[in-house]
C-alpha atoms as a PDB file:
ATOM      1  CA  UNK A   1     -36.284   2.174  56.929  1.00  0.00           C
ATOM      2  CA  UNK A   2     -32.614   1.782  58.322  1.00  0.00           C
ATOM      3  CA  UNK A   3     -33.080  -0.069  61.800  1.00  0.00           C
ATOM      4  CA  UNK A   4     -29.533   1.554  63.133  1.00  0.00           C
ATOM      5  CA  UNK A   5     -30.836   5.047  62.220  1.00  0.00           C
ATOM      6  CA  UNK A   6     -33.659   4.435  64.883  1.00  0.00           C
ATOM      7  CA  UNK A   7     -31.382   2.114  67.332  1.00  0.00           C
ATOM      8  CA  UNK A   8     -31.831   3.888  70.566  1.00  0.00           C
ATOM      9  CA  UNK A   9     -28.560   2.819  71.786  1.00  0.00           C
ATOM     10  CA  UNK A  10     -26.560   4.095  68.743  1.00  0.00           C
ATOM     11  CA  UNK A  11     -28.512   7.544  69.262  1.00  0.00           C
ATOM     12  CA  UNK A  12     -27.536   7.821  72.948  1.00  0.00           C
ATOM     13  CA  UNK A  13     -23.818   6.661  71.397  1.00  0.00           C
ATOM     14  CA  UNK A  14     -24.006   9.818  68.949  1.00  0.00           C
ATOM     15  CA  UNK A  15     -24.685  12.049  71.706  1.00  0.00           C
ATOM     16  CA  UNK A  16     -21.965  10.879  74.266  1.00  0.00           C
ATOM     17  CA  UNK A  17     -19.492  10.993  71.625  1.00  0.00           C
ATOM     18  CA  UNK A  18     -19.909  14.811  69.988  1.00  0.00           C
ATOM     19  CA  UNK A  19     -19.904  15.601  73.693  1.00  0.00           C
ATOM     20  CA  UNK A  20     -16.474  13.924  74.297  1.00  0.00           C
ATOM     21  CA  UNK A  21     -15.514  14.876  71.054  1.00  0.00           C
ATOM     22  CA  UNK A  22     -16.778  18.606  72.088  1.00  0.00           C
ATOM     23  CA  UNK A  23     -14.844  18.234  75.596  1.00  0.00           C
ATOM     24  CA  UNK A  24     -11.748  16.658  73.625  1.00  0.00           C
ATOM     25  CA  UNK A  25     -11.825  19.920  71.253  1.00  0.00           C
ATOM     26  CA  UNK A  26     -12.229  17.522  68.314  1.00  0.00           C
ATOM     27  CA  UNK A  27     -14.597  18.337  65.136  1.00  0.00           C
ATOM     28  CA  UNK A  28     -17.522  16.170  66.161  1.00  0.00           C
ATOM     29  CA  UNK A  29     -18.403  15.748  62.203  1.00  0.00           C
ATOM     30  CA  UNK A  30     -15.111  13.522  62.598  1.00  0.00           C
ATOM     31  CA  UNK A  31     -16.307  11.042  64.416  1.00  0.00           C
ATOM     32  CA  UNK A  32     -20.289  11.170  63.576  1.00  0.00           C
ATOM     33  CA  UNK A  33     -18.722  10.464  60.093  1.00  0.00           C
ATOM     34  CA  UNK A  34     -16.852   7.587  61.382  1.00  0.00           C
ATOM     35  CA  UNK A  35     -19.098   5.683  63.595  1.00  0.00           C
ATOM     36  CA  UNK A  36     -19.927   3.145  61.643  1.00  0.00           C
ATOM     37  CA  UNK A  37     -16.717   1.996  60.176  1.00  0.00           C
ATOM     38  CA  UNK A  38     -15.206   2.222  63.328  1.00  0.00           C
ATOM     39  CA  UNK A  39     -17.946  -0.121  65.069  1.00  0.00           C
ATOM     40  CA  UNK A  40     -17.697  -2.389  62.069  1.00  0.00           C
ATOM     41  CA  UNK A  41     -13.386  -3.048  62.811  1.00  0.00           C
ATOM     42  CA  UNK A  42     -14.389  -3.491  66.321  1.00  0.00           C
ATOM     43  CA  UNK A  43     -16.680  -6.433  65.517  1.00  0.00           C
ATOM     44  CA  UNK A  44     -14.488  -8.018  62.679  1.00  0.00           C
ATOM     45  CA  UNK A  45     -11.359  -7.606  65.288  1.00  0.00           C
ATOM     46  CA  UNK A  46     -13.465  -9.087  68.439  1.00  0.00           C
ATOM     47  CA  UNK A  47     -14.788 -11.896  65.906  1.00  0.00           C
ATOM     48  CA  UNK A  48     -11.155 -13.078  64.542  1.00  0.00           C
ATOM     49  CA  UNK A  49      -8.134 -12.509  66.014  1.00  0.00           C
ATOM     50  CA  UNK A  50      -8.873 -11.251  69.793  1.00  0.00           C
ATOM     51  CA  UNK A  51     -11.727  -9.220  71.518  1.00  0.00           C
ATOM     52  CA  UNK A  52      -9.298  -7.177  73.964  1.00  0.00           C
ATOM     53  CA  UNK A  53      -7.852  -6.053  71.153  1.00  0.00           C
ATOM     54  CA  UNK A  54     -10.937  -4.700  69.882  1.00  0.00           C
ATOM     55  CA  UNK A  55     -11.005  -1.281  71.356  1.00  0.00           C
ATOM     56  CA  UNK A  56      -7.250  -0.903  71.542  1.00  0.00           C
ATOM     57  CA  UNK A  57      -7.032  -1.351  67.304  1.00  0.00           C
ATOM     58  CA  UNK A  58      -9.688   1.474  67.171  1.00  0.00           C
ATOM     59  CA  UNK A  59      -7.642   3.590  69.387  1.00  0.00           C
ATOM     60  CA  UNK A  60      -4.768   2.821  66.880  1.00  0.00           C
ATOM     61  CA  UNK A  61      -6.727   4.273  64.060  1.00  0.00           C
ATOM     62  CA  UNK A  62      -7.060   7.106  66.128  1.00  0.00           C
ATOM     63  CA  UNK A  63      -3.867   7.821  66.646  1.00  0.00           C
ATOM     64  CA  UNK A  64      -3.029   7.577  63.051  1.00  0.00           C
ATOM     65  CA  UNK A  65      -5.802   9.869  62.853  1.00  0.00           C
ATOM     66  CA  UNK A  66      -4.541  12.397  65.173  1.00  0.00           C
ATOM     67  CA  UNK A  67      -1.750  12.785  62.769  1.00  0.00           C
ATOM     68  CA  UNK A  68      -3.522  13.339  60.069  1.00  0.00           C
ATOM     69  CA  UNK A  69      -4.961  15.928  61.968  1.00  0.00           C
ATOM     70  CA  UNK A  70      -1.453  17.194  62.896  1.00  0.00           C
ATOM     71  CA  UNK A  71      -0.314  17.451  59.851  1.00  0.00           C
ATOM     72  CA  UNK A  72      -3.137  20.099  58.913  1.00  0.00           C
ATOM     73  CA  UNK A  73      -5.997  18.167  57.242  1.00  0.00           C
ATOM     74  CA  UNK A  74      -9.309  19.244  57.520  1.00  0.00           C
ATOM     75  CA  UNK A  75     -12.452  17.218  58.724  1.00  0.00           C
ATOM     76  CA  UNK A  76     -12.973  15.799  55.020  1.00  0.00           C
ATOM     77  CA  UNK A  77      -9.637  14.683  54.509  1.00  0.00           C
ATOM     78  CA  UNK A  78      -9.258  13.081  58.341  1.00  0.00           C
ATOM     79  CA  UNK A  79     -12.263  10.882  57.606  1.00  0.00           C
ATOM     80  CA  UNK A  80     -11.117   9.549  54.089  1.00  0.00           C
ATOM     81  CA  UNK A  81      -8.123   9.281  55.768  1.00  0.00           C
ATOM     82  CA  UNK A  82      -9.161   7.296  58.009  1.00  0.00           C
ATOM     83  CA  UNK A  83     -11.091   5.225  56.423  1.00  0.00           C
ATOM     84  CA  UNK A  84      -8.074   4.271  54.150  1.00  0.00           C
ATOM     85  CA  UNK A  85      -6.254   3.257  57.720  1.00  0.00           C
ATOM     86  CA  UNK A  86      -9.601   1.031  58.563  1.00  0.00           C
ATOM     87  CA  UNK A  87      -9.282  -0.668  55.283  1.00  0.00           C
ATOM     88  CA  UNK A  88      -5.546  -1.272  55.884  1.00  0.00           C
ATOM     89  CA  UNK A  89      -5.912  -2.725  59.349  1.00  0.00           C
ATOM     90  CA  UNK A  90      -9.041  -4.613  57.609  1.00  0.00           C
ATOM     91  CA  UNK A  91      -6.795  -6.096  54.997  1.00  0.00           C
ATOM     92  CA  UNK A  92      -4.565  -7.043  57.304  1.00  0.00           C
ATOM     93  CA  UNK A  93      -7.303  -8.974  59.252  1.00  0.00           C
ATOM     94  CA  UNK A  94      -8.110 -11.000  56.179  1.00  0.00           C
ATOM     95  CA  UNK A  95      -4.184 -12.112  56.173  1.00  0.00           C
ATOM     96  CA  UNK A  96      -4.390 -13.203  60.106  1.00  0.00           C
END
């Protein structure tokens, strides 16, 4: 049984963020998609270079997100999108 599945905490999470994500008009399979990766750069960034900078590289992704979005790709396409950003700020983690 996957313990994160069941976390209460990451449960409440989902919920606050498809209604953000409702109230934000975003497609909440976007970020449900996401959540993981996204908390997993937020720990690697807090645990090397700098915690502050934590949340602010996430909202980074998102922007490069947004354009993605922008630029007409669908739901699909944003999150392997985005997911080829995370690995590109990841790699460039492993440099720092």
């Amino acid at each position: 049984m996957n313990e994160k599945k069941n976390d209460p905490d990451l449960e409440s999470a989902h919920v606050w963020l498809e209604s953000v994500s409702t109230e934000l008009g975003q497609d909440p399979a976007v970020i449900r998609a996401l959540v993981e990766d996204l908390l997993d750069l937020t720990r690697d960034v807090a645990h090397g270079p700098s915690r502050p900078a934590a949340p602010l590289t996430a909202f980074l992704v998102g922007l490069a997100s947004g354009r993605a979005l922008e630029a007409g790709a669908g739901p699909e396409a944003t999150v392997d999108e985005t997911r080829e950003t995370i690995e590109r700020v990841l790699a460039l983690l492993r440099k720092a």
